[in-house]
C-alpha atoms as a PDB file:
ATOM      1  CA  UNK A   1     156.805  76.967 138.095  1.00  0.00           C
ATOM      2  CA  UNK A   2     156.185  80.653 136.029  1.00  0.00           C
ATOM      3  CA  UNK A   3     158.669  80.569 133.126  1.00  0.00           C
ATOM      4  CA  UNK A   4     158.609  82.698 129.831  1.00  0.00           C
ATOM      5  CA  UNK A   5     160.999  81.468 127.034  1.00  0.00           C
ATOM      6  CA  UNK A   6     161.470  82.278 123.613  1.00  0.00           C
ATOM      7  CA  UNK A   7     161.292  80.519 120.532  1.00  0.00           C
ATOM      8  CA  UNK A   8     164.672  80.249 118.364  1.00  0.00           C
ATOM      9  CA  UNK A   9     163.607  78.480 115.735  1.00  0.00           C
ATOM     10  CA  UNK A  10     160.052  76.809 113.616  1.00  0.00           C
ATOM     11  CA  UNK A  11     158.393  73.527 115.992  1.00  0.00           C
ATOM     12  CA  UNK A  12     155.659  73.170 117.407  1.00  0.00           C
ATOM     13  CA  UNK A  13     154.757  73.720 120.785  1.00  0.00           C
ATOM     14  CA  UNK A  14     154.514  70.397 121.986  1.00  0.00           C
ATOM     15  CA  UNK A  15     157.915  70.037 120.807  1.00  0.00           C
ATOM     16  CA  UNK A  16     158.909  72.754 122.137  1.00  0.00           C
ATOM     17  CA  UNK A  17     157.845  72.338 125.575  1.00  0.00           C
ATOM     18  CA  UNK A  18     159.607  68.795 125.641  1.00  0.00           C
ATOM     19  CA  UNK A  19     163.325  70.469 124.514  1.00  0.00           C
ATOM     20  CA  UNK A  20     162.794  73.061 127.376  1.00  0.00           C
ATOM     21  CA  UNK A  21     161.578  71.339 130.121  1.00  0.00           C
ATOM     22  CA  UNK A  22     163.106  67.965 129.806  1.00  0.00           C
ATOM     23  CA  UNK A  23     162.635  66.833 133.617  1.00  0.00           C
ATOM     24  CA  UNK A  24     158.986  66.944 132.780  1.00  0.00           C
ATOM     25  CA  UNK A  25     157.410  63.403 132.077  1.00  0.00           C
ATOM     26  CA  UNK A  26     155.542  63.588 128.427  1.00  0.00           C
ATOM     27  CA  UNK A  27     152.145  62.928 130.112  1.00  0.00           C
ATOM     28  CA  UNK A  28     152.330  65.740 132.363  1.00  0.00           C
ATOM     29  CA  UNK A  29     153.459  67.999 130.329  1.00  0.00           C
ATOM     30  CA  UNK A  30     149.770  67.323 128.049  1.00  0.00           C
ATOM     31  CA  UNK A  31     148.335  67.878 131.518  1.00  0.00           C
ATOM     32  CA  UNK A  32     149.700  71.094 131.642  1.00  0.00           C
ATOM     33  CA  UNK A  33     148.541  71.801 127.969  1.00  0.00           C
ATOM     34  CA  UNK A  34     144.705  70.464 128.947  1.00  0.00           C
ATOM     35  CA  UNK A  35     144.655  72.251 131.856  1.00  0.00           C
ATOM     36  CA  UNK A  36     145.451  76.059 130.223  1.00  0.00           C
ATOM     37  CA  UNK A  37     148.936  76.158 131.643  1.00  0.00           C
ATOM     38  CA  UNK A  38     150.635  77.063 128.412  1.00  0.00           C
ATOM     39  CA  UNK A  39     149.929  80.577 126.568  1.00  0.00           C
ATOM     40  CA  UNK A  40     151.712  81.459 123.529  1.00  0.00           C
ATOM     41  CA  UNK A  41     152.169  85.186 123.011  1.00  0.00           C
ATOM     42  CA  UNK A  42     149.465  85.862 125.836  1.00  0.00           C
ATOM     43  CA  UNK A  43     147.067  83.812 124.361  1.00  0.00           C
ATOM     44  CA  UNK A  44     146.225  80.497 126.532  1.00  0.00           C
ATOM     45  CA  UNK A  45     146.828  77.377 123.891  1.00  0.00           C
ATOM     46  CA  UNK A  46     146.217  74.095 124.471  1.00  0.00           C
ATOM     47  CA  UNK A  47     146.350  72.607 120.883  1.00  0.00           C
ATOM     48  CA  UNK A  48     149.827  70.543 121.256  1.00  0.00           C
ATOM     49  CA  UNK A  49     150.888  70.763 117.185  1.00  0.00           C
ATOM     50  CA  UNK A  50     150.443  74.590 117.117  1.00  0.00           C
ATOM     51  CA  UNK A  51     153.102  76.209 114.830  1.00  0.00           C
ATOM     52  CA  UNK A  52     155.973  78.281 116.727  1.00  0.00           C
ATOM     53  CA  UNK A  53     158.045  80.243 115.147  1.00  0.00           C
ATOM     54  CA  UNK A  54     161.179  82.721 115.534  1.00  0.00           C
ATOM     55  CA  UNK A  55     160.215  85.701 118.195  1.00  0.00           C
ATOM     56  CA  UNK A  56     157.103  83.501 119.664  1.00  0.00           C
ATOM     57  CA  UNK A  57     156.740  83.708 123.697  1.00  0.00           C
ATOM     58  CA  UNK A  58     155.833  80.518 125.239  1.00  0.00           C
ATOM     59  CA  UNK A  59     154.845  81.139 128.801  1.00  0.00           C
ATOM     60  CA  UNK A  60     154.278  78.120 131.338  1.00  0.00           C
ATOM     61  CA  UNK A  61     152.517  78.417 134.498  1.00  0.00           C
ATOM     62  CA  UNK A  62     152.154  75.350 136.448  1.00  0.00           C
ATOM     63  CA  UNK A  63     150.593  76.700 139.169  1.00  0.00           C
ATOM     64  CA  UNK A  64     147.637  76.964 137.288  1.00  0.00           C
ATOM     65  CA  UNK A  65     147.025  73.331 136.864  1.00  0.00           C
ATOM     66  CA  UNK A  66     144.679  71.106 138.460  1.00  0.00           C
ATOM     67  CA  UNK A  67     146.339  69.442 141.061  1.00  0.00           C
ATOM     68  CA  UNK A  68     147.343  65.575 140.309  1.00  0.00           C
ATOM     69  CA  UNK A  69     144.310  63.172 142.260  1.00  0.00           C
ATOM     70  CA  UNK A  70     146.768  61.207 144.850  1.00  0.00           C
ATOM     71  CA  UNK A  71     145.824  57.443 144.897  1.00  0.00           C
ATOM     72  CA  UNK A  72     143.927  58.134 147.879  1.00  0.00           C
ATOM     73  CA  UNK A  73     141.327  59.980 146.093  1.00  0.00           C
ATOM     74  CA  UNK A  74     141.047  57.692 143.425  1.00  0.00           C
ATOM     75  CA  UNK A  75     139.833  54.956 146.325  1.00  0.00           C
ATOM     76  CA  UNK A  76     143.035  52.956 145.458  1.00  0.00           C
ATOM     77  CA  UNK A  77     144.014  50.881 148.458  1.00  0.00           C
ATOM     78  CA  UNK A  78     147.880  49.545 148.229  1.00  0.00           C
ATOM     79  CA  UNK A  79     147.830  46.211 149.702  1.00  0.00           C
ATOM     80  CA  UNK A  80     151.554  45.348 149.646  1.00  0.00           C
ATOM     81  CA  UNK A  81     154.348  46.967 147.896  1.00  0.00           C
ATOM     82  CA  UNK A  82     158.376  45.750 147.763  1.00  0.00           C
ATOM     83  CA  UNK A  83     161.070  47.095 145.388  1.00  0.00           C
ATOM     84  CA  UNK A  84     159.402  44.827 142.209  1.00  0.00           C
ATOM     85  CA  UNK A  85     156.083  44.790 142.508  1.00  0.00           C
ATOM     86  CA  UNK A  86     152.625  46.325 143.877  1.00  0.00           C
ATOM     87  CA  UNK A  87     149.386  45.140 144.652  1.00  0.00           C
ATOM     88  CA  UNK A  88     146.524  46.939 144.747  1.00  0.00           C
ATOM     89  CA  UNK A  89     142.996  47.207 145.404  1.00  0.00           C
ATOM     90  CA  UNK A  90     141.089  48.885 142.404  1.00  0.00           C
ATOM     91  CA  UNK A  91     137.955  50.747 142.877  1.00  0.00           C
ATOM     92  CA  UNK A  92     134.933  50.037 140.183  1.00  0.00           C
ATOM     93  CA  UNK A  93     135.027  52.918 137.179  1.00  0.00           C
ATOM     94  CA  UNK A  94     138.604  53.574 137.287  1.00  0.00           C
ATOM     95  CA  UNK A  95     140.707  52.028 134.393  1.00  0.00           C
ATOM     96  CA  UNK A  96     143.249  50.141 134.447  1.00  0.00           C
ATOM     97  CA  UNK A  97     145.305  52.035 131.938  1.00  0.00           C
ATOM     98  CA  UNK A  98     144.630  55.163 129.801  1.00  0.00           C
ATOM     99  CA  UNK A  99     142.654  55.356 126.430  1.00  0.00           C
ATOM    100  CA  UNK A 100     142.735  58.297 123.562  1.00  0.00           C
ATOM    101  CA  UNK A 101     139.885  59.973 125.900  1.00  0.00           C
ATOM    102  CA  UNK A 102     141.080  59.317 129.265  1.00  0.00           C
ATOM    103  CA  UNK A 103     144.540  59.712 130.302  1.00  0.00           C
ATOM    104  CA  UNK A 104     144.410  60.751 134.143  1.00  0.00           C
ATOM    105  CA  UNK A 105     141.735  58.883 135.573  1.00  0.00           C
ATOM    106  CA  UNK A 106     143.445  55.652 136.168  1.00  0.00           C
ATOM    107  CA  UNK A 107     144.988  53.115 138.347  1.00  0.00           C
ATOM    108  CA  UNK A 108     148.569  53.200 136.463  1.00  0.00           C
ATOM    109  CA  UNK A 109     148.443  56.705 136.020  1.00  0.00           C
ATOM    110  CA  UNK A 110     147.628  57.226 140.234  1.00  0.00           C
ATOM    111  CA  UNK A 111     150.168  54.413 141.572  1.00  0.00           C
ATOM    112  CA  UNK A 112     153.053  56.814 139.479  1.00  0.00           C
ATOM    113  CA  UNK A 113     151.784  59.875 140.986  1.00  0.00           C
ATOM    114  CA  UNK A 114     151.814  57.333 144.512  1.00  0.00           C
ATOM    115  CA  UNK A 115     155.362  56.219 143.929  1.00  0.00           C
ATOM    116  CA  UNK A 116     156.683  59.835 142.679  1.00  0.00           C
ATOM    117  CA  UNK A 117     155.059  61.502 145.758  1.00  0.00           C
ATOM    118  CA  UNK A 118     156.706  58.461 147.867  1.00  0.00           C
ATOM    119  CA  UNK A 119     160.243  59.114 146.771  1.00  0.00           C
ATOM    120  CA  UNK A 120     160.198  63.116 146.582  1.00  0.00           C
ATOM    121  CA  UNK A 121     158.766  63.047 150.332  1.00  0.00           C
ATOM    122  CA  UNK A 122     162.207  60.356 150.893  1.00  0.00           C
ATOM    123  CA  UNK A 123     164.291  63.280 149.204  1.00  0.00           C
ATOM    124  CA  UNK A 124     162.717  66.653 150.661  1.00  0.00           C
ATOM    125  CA  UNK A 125     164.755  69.104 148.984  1.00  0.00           C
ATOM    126  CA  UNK A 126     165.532  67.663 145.867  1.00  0.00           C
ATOM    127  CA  UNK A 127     164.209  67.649 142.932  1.00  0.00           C
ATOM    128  CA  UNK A 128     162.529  64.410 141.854  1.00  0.00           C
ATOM    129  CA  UNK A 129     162.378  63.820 138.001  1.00  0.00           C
ATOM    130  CA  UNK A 130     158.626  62.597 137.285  1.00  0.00           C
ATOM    131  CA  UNK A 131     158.995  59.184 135.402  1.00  0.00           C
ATOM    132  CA  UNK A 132     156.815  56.592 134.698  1.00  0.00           C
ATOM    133  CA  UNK A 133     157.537  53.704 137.258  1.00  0.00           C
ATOM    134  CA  UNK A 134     154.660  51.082 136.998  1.00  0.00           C
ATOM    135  CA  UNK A 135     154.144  48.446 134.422  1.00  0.00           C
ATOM    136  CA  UNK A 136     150.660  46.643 134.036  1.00  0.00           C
ATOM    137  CA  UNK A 137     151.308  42.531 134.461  1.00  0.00           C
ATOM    138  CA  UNK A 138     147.247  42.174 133.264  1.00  0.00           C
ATOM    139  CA  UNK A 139     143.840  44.293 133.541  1.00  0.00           C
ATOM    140  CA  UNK A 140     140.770  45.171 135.314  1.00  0.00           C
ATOM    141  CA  UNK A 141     137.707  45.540 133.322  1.00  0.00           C
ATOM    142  CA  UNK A 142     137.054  49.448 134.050  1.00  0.00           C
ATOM    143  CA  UNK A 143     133.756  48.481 135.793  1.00  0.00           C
ATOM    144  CA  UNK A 144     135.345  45.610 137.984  1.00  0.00           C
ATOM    145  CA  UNK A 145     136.780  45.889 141.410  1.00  0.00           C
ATOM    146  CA  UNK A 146     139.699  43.932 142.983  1.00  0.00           C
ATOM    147  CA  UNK A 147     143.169  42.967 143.063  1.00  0.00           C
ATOM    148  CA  UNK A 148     145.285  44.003 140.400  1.00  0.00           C
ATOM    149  CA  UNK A 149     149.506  43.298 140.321  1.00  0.00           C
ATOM    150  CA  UNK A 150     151.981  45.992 138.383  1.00  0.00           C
ATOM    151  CA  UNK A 151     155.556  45.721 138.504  1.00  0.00           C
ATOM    152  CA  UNK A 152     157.845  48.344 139.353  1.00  0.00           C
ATOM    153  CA  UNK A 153     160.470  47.303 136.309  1.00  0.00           C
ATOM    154  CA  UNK A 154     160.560  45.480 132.736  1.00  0.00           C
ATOM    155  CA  UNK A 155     162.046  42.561 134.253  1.00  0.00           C
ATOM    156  CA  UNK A 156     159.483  41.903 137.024  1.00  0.00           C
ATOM    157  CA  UNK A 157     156.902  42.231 134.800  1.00  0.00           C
ATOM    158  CA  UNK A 158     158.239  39.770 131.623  1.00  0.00           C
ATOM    159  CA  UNK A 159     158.879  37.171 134.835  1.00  0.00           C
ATOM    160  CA  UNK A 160     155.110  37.691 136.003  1.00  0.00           C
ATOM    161  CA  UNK A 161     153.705  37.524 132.449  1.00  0.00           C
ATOM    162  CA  UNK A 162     155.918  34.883 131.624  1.00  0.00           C
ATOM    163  CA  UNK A 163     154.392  32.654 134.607  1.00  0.00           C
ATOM    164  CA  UNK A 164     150.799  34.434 134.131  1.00  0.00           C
ATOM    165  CA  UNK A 165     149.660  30.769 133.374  1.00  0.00           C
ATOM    166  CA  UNK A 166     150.748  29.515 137.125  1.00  0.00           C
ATOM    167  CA  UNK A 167     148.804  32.370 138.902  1.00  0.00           C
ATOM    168  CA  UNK A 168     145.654  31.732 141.089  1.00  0.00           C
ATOM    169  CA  UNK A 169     143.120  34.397 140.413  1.00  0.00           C
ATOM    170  CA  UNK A 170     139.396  34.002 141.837  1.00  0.00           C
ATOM    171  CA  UNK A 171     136.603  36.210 141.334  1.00  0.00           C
ATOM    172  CA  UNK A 172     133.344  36.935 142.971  1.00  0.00           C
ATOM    173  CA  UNK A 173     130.593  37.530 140.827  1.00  0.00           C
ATOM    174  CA  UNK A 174     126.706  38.348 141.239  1.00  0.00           C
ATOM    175  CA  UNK A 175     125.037  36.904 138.567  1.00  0.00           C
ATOM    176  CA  UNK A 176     120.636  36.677 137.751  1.00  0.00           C
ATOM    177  CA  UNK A 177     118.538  34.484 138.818  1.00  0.00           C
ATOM    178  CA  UNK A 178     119.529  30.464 140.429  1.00  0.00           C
ATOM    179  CA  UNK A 179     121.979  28.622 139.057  1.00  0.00           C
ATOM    180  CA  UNK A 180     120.463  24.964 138.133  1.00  0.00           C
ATOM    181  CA  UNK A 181     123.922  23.160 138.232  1.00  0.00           C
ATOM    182  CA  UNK A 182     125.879  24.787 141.334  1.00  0.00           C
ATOM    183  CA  UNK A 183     129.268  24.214 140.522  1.00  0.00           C
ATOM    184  CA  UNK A 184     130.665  22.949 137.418  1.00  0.00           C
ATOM    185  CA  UNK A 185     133.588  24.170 134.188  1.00  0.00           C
ATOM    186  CA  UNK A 186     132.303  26.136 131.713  1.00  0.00           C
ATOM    187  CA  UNK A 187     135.246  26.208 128.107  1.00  0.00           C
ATOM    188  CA  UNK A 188     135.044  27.672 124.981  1.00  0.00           C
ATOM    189  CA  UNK A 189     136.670  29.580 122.408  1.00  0.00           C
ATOM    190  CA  UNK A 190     136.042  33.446 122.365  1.00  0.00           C
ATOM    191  CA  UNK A 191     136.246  35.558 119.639  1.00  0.00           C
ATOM    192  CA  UNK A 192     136.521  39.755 119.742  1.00  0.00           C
ATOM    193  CA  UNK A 193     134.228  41.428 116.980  1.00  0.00           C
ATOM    194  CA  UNK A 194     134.181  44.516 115.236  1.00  0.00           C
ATOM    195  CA  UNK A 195     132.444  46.128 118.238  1.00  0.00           C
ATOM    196  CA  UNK A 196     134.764  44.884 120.875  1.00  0.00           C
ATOM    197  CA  UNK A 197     132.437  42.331 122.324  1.00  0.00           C
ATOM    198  CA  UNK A 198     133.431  38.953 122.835  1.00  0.00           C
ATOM    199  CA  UNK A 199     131.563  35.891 122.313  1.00  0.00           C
ATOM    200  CA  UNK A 200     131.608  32.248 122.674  1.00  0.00           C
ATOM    201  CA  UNK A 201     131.793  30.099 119.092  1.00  0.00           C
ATOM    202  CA  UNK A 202     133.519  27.935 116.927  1.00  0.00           C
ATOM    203  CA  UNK A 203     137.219  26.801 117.118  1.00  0.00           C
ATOM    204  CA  UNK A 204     139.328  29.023 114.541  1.00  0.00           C
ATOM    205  CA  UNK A 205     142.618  30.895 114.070  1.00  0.00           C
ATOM    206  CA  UNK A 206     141.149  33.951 115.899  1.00  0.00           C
ATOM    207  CA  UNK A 207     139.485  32.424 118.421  1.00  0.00           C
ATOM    208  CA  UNK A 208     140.823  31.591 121.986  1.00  0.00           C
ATOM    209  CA  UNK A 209     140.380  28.635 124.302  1.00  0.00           C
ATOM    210  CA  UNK A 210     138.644  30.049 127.612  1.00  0.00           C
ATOM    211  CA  UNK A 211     138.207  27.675 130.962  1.00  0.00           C
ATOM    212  CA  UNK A 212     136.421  28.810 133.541  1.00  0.00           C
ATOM    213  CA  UNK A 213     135.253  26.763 137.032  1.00  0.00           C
ATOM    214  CA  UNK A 214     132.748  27.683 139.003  1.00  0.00           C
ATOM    215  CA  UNK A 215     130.862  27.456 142.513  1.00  0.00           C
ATOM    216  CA  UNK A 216     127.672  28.701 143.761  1.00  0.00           C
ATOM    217  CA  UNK A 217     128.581  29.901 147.511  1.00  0.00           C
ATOM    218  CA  UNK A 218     124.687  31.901 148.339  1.00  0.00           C
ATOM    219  CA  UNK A 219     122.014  32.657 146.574  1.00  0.00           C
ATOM    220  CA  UNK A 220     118.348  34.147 147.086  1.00  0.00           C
ATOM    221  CA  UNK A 221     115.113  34.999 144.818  1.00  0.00           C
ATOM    222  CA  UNK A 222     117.138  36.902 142.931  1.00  0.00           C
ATOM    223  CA  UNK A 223     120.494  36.468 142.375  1.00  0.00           C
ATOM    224  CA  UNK A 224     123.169  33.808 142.984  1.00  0.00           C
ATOM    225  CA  UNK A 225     126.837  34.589 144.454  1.00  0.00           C
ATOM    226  CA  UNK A 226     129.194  32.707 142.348  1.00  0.00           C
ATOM    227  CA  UNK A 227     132.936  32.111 142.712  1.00  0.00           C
ATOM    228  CA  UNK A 228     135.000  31.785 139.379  1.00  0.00           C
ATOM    229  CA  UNK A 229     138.661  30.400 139.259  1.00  0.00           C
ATOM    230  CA  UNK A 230     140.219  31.327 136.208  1.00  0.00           C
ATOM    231  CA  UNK A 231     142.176  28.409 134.519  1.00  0.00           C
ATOM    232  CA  UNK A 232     142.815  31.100 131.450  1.00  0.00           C
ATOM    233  CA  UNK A 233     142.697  34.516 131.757  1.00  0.00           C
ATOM    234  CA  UNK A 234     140.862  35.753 128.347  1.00  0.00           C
ATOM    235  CA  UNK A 235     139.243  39.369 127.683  1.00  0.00           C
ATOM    236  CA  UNK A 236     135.892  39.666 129.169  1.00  0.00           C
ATOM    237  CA  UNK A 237     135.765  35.830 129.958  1.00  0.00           C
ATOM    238  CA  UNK A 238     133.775  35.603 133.091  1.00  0.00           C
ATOM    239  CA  UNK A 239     131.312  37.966 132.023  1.00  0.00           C
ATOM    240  CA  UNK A 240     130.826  35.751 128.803  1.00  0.00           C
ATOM    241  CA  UNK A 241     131.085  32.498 130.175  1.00  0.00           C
ATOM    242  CA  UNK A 242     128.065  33.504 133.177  1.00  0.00           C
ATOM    243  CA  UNK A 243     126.257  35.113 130.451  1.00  0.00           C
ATOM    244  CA  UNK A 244     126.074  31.678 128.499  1.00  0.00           C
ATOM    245  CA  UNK A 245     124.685  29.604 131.101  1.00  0.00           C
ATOM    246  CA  UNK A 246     121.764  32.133 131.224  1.00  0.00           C
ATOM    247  CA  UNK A 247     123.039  34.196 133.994  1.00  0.00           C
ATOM    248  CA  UNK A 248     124.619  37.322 133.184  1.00  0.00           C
ATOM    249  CA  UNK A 249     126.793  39.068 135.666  1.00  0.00           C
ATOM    250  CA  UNK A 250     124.350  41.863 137.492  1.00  0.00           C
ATOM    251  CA  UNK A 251     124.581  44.936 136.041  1.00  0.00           C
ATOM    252  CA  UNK A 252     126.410  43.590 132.645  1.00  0.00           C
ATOM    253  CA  UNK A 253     124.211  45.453 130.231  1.00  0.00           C
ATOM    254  CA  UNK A 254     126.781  43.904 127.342  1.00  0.00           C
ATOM    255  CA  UNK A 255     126.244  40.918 127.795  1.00  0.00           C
ATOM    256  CA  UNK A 256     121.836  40.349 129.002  1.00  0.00           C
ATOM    257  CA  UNK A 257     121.726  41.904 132.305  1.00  0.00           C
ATOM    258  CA  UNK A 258     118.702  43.518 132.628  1.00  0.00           C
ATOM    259  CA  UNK A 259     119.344  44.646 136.313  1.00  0.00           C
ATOM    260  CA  UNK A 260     121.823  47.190 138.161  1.00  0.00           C
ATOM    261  CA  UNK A 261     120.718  47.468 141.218  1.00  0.00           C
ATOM    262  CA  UNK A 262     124.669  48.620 143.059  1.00  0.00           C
ATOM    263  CA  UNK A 263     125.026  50.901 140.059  1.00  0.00           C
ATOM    264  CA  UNK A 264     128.109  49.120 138.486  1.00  0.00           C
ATOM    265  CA  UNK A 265     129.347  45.421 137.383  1.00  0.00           C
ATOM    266  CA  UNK A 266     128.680  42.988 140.275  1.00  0.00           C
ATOM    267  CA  UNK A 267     132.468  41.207 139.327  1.00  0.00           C
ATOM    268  CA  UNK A 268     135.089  41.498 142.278  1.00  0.00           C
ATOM    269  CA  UNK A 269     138.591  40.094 141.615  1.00  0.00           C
ATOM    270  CA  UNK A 270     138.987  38.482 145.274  1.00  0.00           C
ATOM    271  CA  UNK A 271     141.665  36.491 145.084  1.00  0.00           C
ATOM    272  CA  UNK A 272     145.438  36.572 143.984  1.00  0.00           C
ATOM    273  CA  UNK A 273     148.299  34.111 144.134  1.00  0.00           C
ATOM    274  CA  UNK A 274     151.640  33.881 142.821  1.00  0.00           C
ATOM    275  CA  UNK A 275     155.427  33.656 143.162  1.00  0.00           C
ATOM    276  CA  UNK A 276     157.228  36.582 143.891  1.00  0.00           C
ATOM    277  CA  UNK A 277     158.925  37.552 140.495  1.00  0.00           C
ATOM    278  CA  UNK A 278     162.623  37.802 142.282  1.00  0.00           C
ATOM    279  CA  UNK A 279     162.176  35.574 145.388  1.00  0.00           C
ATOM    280  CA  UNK A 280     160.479  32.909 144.024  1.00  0.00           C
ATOM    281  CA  UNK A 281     158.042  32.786 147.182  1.00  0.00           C
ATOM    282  CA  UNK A 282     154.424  32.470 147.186  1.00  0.00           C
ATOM    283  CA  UNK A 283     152.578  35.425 147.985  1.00  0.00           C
ATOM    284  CA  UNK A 284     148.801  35.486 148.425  1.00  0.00           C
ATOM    285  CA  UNK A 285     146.270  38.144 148.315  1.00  0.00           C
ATOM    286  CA  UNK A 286     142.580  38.316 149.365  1.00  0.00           C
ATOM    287  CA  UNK A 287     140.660  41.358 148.648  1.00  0.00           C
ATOM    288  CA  UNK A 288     136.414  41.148 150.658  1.00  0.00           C
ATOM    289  CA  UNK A 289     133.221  41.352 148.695  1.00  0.00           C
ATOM    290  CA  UNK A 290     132.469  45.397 148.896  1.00  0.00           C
ATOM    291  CA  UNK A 291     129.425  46.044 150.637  1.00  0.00           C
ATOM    292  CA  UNK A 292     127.642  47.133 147.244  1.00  0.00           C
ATOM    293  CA  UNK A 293     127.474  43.914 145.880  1.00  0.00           C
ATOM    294  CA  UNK A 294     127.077  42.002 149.265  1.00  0.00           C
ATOM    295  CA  UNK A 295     123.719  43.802 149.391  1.00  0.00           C
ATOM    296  CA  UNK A 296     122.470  42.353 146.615  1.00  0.00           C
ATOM    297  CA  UNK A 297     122.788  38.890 149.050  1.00  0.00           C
END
């Protein structure tokens, strides 16, 4: 797209561009802006509040833009897909959903551009309005791997967070050092400071109640490979719960790893089960150790 308009009247570009180009999704359109796509009287802008006024020539050039990372390059794998729901595979370092500093580089943001590209290649010809189509049932700490579930509407999603309780969801961790007891239940209430970190403590009105079981499945001199059902499903709980028997998850700076030997957190979401938000069957997902952490073994 190469279009030059003109301004009528005092916004501001951001604004602006929204009024004029309203097939294009809000988060693109900042894409364009990041990416130097907008000039205002011949002069590239990218600051989104800028002042327009009467006579001002706003000139958009799309071309110019970085093209959109497919979920491909991202490492997503999509490991089943209907009308209401997706399941994916999410790579470690990509997050789950965007911050204030990272809006591209994530798993909801790719699985849109996925489903976008999916239905303009089903329509070639016509034009495809960008739109958001994913909504996140729960997260992925950035620096975890595994199965993650988004619905495809607001009604699949309330259903699947209603029943969040009633999933199954297993993870695989890599923890330091031998486990003394090698299975057992590890609750607590946790409690989010200041800083964002989470800890175990006393029962109060901020607190949650976390449950954890676990199962040491292999181990060697160094580390142990330890399965971890979730009975709740609490920020950060596995990686606190491990770290309070004395054996923090590898590579877990936060919370007394002193070791990173695969470069990222040794935490794997493995396993998935639930009923289909529409259907009512049970569907089951199973995602393999990568080969990262099962070197550590």
């Amino acid at each position: 797209m190469n279009k030059i308009l003109k301004v009528t009247r005092e916004t501001t570009l951001l604004n602006f561009l929204f009024a004029s180009f309203p097939d294009i999704n809000k988060t693109r359109m900042k894409q364009f802006l990041k990416h130097q796509c907008v000039s205002v009287n011949h002069a590239v802008m990218t600051q989104f509040d800028h002042s327009l006024k009467p006579g001002d020539q706003v000139h958009l050039e799309t071309s110019k833009a970085r093209a959109i990372t497919p979920a491909s390059q991202f490492h997503i794998k999509i490991v089943y897909e209907d009308d209401d729901i997706l399941v994916i595979q999410k790579p470690a370092g990509l997050l789950t959903i965007a911050t204030d500093k990272i809006q591209w580089e994530t798993a909801m943001f790719a699985c849109n551009d996925y489903l976008n590209k999916k239905a303009a290649a089903q329509k070639p010809g016509k034009s495809i309005k960008y739109q958001k189509q994913v909504f996140v049932v729960h997260r992925l700490d950035r620096d975890a791997s595994g199965l993650l579930l988004l619905a495809k509407n607001e009604n699949a999603k309330f259903t699947l967070q209603e029943n969040w309780g009633h999933f199954t969801k297993e993870y695989d961790a890599i923890v330091e050092g031998r486990l003394e007891e090698k299975s057992g239940t590890i609750s607590s209430y946790l409690t989010e400071n200041q800083f964002l970190r989470v800890f175990s403590g006393p029962k109060t009105s901020k607190a949650k109640q976390a449950i954890s079981h676990y199962r040491v499945v292999q181990e060697n001199d160094n580390y142990s490979h330890v399965k971890v059902l979730l009975e709740t499903g609490r920020k950060h709980q596995i990686r606190v719960h491990l770290s309070d028997l004395g054996h923090p998850i590898v590579g877990d700076k936060t919370y007394g790893s002193v070791s990173n030997p695969a470069g990222r957190l040794a935490l794997h979401a493995s396993r998935l089960e639930f009923q289909h938000p529409v259907t009512g069957k049970t569907l089951a997902f199973t995602s393999p150790l990568p080969p990262a952490l099962e070197r550590l073994l």
